[in-house]
Protein backbone atom coordinates (compact mmCIF):
# COMPACT_ATOMS: atom_id res chain seq x y z
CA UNK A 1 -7.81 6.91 -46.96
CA UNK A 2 -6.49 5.62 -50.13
CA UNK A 3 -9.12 6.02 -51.64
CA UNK A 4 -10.36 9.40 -50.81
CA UNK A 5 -6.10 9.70 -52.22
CA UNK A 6 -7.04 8.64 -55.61
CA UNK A 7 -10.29 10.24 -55.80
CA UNK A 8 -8.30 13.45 -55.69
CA UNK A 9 -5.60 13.21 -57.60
CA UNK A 10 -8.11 12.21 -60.04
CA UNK A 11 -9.74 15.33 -59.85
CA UNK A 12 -6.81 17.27 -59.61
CA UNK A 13 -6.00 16.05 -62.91
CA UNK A 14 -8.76 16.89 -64.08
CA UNK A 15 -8.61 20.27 -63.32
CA UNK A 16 -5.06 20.61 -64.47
CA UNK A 17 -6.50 19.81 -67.66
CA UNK A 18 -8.91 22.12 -67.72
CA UNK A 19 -5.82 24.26 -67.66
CA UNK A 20 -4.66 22.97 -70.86
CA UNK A 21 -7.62 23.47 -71.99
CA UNK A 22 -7.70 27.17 -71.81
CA UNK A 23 -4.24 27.53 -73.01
CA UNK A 24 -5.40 25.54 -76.29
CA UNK A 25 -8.03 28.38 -76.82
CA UNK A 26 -5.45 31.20 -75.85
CA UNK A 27 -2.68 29.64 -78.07
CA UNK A 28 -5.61 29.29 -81.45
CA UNK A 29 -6.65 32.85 -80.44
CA UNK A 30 -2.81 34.29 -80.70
CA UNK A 31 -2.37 32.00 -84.04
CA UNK A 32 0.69 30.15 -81.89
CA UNK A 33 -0.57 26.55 -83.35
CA UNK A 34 2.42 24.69 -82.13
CA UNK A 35 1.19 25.84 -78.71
CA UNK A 36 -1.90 24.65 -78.76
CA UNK A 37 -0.88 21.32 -80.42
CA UNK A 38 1.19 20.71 -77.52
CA UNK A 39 -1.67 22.49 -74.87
CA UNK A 40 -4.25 19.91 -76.67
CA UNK A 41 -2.19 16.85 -76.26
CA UNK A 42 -0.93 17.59 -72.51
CA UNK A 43 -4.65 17.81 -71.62
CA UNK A 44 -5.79 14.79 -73.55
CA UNK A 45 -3.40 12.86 -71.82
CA UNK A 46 -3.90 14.26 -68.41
CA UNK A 47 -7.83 13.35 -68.90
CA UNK A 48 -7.19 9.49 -70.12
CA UNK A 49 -4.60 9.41 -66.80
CA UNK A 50 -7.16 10.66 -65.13
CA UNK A 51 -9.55 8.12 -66.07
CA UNK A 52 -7.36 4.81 -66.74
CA UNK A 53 -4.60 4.78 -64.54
CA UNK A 54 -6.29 4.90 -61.15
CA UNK A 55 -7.54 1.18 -61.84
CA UNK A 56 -4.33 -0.13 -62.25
CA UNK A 57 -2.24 -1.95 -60.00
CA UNK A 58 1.25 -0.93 -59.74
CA UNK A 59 4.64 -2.55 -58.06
CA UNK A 60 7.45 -0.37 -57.98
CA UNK A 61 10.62 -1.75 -59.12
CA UNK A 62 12.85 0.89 -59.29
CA UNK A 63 13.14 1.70 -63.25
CA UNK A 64 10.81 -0.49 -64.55
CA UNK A 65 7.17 -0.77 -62.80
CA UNK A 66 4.96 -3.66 -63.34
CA UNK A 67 1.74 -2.44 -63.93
CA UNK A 68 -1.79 -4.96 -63.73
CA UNK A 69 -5.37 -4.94 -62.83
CA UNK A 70 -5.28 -7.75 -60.46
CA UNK A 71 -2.27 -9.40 -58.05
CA UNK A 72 -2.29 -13.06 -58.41
């Protein structure tokens, strides 16, 4: 089940993205660069989440998480 969890929040990032994506080429298209700057980088980081963070092992400690591949 956790899996099948992960697998689409993965995706959904994905596609959230993709969203990004086409406001980067709506924002260069009005000439609003700043838009698209921001567009660009929203989606770039959305697609590494979507790739990195998923094989990462996380305890939640309140404020500060501790984050790992592996638990000892």
């Amino acid at each position: 089940m956790k899996n099948l969890f992960i697998k689409i929040l993965r995706w959904g990032l994905r596609l959230h993205s993709l969203f990004h994506i086409i406001e980067f080429s709506s924002a260069i298209m009005e000439s609003a660069y700043l838009t698209a700057l921001i567009a660009f980088t929203a989606a770039l980081i959305e697609i590494l989440a979507s790739i990195y963070l998923p094989r990462e092992h996380i305890h939640f400690k309140g404020v500060i998480s501790d984050v790992h591949e592996k638990c000892d």
